[in-house]
C-alpha atoms as a PDB file:
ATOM      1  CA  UNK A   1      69.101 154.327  55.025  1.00  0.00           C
ATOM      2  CA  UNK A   2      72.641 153.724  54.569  1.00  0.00           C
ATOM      3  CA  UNK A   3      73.864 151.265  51.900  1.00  0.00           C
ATOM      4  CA  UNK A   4      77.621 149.929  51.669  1.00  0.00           C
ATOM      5  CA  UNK A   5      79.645 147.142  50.411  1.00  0.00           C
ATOM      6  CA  UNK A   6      82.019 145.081  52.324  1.00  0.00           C
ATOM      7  CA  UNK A   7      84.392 143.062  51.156  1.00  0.00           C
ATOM      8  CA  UNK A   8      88.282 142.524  50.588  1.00  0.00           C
ATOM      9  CA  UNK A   9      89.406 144.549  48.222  1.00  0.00           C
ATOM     10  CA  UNK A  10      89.567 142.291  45.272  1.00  0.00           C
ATOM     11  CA  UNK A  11      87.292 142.212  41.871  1.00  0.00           C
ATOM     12  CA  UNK A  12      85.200 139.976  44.278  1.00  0.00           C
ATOM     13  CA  UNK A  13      84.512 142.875  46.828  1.00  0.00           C
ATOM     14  CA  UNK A  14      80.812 143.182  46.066  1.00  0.00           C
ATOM     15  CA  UNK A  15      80.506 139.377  46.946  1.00  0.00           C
ATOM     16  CA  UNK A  16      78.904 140.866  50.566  1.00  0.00           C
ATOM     17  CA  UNK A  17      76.556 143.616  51.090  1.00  0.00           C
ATOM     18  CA  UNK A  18      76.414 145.680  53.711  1.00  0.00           C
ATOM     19  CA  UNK A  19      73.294 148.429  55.208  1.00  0.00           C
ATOM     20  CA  UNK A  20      71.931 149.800  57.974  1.00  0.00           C
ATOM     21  CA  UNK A  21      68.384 150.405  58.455  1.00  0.00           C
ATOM     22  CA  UNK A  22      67.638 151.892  61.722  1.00  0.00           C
ATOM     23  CA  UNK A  23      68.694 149.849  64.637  1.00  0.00           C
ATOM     24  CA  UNK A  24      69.577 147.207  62.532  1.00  0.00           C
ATOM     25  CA  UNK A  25      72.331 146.029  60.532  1.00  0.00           C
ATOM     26  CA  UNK A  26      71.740 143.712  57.019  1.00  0.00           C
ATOM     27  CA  UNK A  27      74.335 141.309  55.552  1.00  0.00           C
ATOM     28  CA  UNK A  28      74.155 139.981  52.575  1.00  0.00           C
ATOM     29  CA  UNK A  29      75.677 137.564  50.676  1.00  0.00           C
ATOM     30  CA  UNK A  30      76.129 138.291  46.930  1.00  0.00           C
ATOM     31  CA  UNK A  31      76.886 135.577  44.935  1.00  0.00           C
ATOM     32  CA  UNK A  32      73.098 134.997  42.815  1.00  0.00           C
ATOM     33  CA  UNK A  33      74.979 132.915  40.268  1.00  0.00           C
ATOM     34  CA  UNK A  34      76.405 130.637  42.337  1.00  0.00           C
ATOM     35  CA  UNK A  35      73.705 130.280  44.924  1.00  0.00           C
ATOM     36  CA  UNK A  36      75.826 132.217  47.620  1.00  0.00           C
ATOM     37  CA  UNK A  37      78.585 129.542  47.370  1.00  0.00           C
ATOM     38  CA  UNK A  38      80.936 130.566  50.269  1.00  0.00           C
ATOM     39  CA  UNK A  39      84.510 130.616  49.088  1.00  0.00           C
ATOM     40  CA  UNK A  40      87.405 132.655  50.732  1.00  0.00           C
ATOM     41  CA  UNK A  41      86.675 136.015  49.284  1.00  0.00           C
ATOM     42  CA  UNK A  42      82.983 135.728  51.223  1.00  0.00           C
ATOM     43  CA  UNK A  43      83.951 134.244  54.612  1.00  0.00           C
ATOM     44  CA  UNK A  44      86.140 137.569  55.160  1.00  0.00           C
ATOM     45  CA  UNK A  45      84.065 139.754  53.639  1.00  0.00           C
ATOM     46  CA  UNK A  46      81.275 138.197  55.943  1.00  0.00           C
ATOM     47  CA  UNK A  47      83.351 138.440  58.985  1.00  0.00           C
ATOM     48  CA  UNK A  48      84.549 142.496  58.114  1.00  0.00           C
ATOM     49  CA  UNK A  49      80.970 143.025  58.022  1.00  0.00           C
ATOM     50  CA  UNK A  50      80.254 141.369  61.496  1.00  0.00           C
ATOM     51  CA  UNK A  51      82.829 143.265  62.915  1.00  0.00           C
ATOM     52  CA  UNK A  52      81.816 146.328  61.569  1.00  0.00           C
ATOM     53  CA  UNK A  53      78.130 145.797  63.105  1.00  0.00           C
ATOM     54  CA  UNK A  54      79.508 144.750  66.172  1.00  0.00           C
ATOM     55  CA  UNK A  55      81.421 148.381  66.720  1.00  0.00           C
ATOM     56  CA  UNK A  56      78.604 150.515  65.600  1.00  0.00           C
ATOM     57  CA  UNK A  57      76.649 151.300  68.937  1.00  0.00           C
ATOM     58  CA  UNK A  58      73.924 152.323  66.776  1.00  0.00           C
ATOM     59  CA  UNK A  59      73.080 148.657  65.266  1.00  0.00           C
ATOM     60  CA  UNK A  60      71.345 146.637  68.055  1.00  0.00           C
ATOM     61  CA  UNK A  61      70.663 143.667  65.583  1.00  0.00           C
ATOM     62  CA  UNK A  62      72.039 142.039  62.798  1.00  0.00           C
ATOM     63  CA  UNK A  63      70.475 140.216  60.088  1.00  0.00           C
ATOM     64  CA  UNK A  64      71.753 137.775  57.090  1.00  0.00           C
ATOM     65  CA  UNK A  65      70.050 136.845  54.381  1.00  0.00           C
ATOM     66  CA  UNK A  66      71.136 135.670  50.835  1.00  0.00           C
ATOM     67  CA  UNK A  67      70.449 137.882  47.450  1.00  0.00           C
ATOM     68  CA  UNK A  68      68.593 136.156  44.394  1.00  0.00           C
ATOM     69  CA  UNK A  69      66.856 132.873  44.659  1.00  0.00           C
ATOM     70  CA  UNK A  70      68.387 131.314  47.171  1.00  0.00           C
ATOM     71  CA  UNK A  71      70.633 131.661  51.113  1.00  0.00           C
ATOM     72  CA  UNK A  72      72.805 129.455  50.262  1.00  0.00           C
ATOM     73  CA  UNK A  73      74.033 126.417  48.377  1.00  0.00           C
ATOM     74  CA  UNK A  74      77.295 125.694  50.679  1.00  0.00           C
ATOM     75  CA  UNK A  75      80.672 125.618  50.718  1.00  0.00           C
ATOM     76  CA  UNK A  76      82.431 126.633  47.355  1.00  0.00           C
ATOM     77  CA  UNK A  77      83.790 123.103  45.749  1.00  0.00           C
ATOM     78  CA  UNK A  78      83.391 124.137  42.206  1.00  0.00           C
ATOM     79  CA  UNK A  79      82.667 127.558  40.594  1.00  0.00           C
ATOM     80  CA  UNK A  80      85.331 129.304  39.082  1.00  0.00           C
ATOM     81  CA  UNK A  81      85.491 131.501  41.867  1.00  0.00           C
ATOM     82  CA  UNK A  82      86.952 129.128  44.346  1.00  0.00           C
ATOM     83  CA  UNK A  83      89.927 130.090  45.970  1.00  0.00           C
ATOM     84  CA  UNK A  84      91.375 127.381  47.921  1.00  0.00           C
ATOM     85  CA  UNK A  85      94.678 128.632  48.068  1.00  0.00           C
ATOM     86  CA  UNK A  86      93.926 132.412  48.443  1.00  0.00           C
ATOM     87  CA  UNK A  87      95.858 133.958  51.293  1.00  0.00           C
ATOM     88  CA  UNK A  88      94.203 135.581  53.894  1.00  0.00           C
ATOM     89  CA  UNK A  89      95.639 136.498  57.672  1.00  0.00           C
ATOM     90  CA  UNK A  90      94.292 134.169  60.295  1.00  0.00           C
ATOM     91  CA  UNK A  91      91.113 135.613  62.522  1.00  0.00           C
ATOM     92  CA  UNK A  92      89.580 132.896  63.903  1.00  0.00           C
ATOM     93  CA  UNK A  93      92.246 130.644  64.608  1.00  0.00           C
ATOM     94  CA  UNK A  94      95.562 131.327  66.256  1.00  0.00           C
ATOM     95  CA  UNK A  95      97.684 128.785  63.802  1.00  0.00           C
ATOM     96  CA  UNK A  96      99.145 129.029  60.886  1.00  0.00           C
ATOM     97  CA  UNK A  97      98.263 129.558  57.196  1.00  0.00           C
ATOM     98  CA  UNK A  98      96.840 126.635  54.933  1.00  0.00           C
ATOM     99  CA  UNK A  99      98.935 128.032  51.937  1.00  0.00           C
ATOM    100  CA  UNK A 100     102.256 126.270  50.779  1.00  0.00           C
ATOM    101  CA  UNK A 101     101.200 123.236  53.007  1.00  0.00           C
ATOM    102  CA  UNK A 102     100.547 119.311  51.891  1.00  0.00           C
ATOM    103  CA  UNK A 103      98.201 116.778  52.381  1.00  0.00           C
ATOM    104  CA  UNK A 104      96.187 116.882  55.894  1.00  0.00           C
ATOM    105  CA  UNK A 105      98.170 119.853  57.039  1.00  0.00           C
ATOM    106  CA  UNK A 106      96.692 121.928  54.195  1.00  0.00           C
ATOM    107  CA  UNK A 107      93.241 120.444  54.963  1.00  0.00           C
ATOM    108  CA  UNK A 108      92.885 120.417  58.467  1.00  0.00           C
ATOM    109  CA  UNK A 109      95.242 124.467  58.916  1.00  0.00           C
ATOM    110  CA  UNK A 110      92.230 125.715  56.400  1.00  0.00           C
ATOM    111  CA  UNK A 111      89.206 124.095  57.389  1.00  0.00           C
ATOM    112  CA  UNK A 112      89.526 125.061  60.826  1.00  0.00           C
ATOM    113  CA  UNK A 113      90.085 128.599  60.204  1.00  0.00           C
ATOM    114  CA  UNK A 114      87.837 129.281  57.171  1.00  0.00           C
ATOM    115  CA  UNK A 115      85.088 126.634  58.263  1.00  0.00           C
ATOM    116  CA  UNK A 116      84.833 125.799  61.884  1.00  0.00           C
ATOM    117  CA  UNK A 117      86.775 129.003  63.504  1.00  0.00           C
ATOM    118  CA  UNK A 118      84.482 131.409  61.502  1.00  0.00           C
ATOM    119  CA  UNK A 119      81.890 129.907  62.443  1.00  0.00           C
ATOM    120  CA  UNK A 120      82.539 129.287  66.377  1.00  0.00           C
ATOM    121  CA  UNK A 121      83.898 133.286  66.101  1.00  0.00           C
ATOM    122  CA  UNK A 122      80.546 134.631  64.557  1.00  0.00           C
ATOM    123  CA  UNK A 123      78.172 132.344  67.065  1.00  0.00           C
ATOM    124  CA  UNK A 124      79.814 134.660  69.770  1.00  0.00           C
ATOM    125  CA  UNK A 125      79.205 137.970  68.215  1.00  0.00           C
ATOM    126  CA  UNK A 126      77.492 140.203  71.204  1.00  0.00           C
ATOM    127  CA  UNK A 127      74.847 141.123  69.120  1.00  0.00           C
ATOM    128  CA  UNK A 128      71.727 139.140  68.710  1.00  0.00           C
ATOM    129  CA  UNK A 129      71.879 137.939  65.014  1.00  0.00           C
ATOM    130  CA  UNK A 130      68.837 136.464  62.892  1.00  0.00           C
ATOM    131  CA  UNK A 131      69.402 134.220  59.677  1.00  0.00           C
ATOM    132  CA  UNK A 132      67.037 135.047  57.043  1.00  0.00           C
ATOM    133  CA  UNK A 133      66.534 131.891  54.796  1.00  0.00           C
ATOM    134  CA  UNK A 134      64.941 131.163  51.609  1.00  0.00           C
ATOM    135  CA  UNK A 135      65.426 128.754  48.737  1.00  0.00           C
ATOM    136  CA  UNK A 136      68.482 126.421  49.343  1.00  0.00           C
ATOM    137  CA  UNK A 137      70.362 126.382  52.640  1.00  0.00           C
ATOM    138  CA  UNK A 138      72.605 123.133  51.889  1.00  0.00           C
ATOM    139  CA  UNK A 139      75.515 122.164  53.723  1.00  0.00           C
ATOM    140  CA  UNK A 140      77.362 124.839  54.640  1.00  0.00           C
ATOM    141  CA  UNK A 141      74.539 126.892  54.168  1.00  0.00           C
ATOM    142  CA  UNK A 142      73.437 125.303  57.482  1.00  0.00           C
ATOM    143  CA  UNK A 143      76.590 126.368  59.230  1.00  0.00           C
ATOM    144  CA  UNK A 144      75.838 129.837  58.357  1.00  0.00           C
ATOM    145  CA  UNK A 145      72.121 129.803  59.899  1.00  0.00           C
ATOM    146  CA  UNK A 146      73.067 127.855  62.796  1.00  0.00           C
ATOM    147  CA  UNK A 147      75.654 129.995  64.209  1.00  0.00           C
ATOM    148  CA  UNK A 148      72.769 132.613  64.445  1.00  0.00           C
ATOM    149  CA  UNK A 149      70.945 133.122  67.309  1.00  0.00           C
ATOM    150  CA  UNK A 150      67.192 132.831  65.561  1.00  0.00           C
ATOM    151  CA  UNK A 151      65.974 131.819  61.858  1.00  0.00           C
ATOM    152  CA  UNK A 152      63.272 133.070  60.321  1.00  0.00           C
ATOM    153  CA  UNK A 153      62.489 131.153  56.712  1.00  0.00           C
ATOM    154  CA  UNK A 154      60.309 130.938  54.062  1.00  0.00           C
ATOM    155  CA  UNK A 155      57.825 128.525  53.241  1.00  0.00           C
ATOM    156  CA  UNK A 156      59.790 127.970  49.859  1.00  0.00           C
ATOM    157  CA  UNK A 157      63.069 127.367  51.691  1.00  0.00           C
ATOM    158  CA  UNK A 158      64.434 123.806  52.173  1.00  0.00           C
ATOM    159  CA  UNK A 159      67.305 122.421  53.786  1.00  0.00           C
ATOM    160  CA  UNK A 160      70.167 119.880  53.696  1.00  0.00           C
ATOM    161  CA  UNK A 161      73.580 117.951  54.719  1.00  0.00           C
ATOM    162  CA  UNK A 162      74.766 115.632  51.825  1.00  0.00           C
ATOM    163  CA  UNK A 163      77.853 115.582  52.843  1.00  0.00           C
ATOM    164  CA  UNK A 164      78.048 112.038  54.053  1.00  0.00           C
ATOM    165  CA  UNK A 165      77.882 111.124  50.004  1.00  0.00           C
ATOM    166  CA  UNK A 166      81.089 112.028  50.305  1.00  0.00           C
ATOM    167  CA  UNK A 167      82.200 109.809  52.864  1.00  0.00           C
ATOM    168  CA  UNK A 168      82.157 112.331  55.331  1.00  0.00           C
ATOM    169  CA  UNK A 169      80.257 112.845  58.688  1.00  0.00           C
ATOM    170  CA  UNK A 170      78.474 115.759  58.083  1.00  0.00           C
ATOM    171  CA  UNK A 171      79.858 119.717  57.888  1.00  0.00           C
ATOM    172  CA  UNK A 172      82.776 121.256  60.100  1.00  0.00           C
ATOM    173  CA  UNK A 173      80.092 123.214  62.363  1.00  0.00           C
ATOM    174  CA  UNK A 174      78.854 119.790  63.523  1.00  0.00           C
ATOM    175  CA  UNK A 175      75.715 121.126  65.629  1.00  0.00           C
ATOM    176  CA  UNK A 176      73.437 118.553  64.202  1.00  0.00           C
ATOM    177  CA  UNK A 177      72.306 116.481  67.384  1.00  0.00           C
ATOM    178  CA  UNK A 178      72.202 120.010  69.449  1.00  0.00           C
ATOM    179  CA  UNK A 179      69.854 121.814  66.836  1.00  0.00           C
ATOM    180  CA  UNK A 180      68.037 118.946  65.628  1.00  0.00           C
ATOM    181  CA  UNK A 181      68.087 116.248  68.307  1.00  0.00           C
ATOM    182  CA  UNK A 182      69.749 113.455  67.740  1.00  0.00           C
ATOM    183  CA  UNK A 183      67.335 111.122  66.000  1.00  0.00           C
ATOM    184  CA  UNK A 184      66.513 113.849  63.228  1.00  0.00           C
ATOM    185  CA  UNK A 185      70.339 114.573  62.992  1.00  0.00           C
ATOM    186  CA  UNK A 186      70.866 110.968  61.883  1.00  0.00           C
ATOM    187  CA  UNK A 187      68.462 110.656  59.795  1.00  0.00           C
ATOM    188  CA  UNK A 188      69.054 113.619  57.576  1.00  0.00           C
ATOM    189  CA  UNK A 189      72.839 112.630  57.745  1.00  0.00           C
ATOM    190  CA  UNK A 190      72.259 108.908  56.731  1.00  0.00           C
ATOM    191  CA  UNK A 191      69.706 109.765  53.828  1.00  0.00           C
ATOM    192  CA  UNK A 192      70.784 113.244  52.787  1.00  0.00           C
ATOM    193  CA  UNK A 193      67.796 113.956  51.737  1.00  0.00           C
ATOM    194  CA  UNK A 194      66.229 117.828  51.993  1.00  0.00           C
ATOM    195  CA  UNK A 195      63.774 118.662  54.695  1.00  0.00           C
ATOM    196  CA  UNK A 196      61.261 121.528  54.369  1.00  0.00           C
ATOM    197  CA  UNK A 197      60.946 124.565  56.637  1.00  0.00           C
ATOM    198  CA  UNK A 198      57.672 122.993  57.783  1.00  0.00           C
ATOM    199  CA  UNK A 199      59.564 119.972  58.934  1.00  0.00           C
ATOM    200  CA  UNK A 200      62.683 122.219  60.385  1.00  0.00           C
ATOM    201  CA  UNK A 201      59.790 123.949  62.388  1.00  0.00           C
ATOM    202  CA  UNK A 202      58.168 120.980  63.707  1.00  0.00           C
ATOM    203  CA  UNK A 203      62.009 119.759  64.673  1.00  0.00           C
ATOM    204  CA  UNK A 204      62.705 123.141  66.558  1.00  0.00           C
ATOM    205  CA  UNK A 205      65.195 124.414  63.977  1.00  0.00           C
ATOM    206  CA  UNK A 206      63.285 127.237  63.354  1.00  0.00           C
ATOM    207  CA  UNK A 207      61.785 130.197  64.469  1.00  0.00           C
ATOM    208  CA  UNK A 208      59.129 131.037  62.641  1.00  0.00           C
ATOM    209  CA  UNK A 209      58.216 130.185  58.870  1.00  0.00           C
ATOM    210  CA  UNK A 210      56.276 132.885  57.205  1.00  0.00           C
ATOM    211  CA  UNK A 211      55.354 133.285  53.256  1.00  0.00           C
ATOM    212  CA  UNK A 212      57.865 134.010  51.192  1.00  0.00           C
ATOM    213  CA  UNK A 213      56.270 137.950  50.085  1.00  0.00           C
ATOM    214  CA  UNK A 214      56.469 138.261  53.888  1.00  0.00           C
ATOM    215  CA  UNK A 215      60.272 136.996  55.147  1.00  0.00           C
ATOM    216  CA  UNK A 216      61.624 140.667  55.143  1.00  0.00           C
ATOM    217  CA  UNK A 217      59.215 142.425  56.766  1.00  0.00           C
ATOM    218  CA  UNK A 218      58.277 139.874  59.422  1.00  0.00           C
ATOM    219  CA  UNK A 219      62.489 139.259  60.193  1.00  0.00           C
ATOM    220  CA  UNK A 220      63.144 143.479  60.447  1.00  0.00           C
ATOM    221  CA  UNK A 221      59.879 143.101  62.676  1.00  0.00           C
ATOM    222  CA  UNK A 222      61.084 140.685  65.230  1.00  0.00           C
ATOM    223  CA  UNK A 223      64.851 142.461  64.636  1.00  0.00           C
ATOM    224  CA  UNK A 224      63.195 145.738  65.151  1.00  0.00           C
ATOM    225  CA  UNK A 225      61.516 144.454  68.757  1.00  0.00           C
ATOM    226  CA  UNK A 226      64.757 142.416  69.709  1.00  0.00           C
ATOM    227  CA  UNK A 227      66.490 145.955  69.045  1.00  0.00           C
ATOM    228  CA  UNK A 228      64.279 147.530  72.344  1.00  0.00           C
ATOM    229  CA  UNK A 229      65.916 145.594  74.853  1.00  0.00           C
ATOM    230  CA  UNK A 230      68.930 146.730  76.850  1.00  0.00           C
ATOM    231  CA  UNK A 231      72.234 145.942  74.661  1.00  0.00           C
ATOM    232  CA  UNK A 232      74.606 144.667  77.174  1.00  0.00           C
ATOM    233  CA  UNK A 233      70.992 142.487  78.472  1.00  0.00           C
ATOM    234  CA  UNK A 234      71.190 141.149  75.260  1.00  0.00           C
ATOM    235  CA  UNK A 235      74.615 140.396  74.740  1.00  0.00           C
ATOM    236  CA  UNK A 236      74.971 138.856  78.472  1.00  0.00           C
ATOM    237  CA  UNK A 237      71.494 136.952  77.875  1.00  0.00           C
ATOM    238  CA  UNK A 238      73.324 135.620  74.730  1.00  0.00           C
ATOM    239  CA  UNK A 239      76.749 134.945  76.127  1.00  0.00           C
ATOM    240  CA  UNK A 240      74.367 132.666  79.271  1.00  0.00           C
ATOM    241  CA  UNK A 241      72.501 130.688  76.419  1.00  0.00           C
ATOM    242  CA  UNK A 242      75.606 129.565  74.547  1.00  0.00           C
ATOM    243  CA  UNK A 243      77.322 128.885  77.738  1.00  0.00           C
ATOM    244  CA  UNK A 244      74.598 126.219  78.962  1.00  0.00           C
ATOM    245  CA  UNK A 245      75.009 124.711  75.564  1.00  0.00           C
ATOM    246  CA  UNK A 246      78.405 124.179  75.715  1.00  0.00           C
ATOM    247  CA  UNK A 247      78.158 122.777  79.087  1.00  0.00           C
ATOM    248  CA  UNK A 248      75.413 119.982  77.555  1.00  0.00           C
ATOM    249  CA  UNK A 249      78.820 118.870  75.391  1.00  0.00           C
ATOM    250  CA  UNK A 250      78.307 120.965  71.999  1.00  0.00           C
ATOM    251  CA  UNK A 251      81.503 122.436  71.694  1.00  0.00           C
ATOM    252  CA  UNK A 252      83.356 119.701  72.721  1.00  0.00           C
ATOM    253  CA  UNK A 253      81.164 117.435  70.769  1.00  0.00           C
ATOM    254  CA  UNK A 254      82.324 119.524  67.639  1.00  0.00           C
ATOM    255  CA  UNK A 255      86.145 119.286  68.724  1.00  0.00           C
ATOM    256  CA  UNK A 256      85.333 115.485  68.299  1.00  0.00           C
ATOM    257  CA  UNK A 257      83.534 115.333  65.236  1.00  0.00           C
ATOM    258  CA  UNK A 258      86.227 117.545  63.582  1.00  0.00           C
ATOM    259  CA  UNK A 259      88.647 114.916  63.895  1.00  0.00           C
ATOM    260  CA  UNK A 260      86.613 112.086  62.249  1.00  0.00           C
ATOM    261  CA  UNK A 261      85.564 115.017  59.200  1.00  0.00           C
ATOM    262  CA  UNK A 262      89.752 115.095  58.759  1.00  0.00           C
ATOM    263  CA  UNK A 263      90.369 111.393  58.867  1.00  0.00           C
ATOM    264  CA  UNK A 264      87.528 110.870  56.463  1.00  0.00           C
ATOM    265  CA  UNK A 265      89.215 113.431  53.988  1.00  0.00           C
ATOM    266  CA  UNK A 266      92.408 111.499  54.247  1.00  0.00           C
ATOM    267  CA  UNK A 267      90.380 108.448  53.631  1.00  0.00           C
ATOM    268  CA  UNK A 268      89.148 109.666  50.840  1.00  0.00           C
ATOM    269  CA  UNK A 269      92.604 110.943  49.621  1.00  0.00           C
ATOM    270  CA  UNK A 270      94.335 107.428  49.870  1.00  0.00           C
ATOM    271  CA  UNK A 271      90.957 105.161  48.412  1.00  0.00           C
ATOM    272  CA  UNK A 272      89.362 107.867  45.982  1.00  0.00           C
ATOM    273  CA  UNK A 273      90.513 110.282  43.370  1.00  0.00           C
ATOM    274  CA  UNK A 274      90.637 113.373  46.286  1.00  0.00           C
ATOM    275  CA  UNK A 275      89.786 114.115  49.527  1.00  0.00           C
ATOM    276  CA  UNK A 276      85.826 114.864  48.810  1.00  0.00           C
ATOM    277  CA  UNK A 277      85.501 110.927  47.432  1.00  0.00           C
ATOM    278  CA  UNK A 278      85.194 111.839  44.064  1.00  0.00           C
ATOM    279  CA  UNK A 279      82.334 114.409  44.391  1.00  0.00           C
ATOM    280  CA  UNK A 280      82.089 118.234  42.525  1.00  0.00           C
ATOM    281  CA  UNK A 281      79.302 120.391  42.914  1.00  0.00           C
ATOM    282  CA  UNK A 282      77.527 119.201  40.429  1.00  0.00           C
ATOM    283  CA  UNK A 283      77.228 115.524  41.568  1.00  0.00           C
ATOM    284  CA  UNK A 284      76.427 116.382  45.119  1.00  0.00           C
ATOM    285  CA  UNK A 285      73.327 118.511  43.415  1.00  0.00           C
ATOM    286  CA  UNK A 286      72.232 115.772  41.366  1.00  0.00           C
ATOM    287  CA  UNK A 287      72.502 113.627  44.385  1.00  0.00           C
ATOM    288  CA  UNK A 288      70.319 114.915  46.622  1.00  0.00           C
ATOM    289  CA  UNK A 289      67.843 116.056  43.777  1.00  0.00           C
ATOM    290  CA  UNK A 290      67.163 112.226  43.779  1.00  0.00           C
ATOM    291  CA  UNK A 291      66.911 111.830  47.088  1.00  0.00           C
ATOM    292  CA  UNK A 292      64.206 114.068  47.067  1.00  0.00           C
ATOM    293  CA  UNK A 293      62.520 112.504  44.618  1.00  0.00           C
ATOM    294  CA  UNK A 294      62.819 108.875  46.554  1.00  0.00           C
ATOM    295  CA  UNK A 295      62.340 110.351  49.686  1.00  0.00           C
ATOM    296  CA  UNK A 296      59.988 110.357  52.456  1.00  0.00           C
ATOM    297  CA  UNK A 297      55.774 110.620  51.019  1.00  0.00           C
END
């Protein structure tokens, strides 16, 4: 077993995990105390250890999972670790930097590289990829699971976009409708209430849902037979699958969406106190902790 860190080189370097077991390449997120809160420092760390799997001919698979209690809680909009102005050179987007400019420039230069390019880059890794989720996978959290080819969760692990308390339609990887069908997407979107991994199998979100003592073993299983099969099979089989999804409008869809996620941050910028309507961390937890409690019986 080989076990190494990735990361950028700053006192956050540990903040994603990186090992290779076999066939079969394992990153993790490492921020327990924030719930895996994805700031800067972790989107590049994340995407140096994609890369890295990608150009080992040994790894045939790649799996991410979340350390401590949880996958992840989102988007970083409030631990002391968030770095909205760090500096970072472009991958995912040929445009320029968010730093040093105003208003929707700043907003819309950052979010596309940080939030949707990273995401649209890592759904075309050649590799197959399998989310591993348990505990929270809020928000962004989504994002991350969605741009994998297959989820495997817990039975513990439940799921969420709030973002419309903020006045905005839903996160930057706007896959909703394609990964949930459109009914469910609105309705999780218009209540922001959590759904279970029961419920996100029923809705053909998931995979498979196995007991939480069980999620590691059962996702290096199905990495493990994955890993059998020819790798440039694979990678082609892949490359067909999110082709014919594009082609039923999700990628365009998304180009749409983006635009009315920007003009509901300037919204927000010229009626509220910022461009999230008012809404920290803590408020969008509290938030959808009672719309759990009022939610469906």
């Amino acid at each position: 077993m080989n076990s190494e860190t990735g990361g950028t080189g700053s006192e956050d370097s540990d903040v994603v995990l990186y090992e290779v077991r076999g066939s079969v390449a394992v990153v993790t997120m490492n921020r327990p105390e924030y719930r895996n809160a994805q700031n800067s420092v972790m989107t590049y760390a994340l995407d140096a250890a994609f890369v890295r799997a990608v150009e080992d001919d040994e790894v045939k698979v790649i799996l991410l999972n979340g350390n401590g209690r949880h996958f992840s809680a989102g988007h970083d909009i409030g631990t002391p670790g968030r770095d909205v102005d760090a500096e970072y050179e472009n991958r995912a987007v040929l445009w320029w930097d968010h730093v040093r400019k105003t208003g929707g420039d700043q907003r819309f230069a950052r979010e596309m590289e940080v939030y949707l390019g990273m995401c649209r880059r890592w759904r075309e890794i050649p590799k197959p990829t399998i989310a591993v989720v348990h505990g929270a996978c809020i928000a962004g959290g989504l994002m991350l699971s969605w741009v994998c080819d297959m989820i495997v969760a817990s039975e513990d692990a439940f799921f969420s976009d709030p973002v419309v308390r903020m006045g905005i339609p839903g996160v930057e990887y706007f896959a909703h409708p394609w990964v949930l069908g459109p009914r469910r997407a609105k309705e999780i979107l218009f209540t922001g209430q959590r759904f279970t991994a029961a419920e996100a199998l029923d809705w053909g979100m998931l995979n498979r849902v196995v007991p939480r003592e069980n999620l590691e073993s059962e996702a290096f299983a199905l990495a493990e037979q994955i890993a059998s099969m020819p790798s440039f099979g694979l990678a082609l089989t892949k490359k067909a699958v999110n082709q014919c999804e594009d082609l039923m409008g999700m990628r365009s869809g998304m180009d749409s969406v983006f635009g009315l996620h920007h003009f509901a941050h300037s919204h927000n910028a010229e009626v509220a106190s910022d461009s999230l309507g008012g809404m920290d961390a803590r408020s969008m937890k509290t938030s959808a902790e009672q719309a759990s409690n009022t939610g469906r019986g």
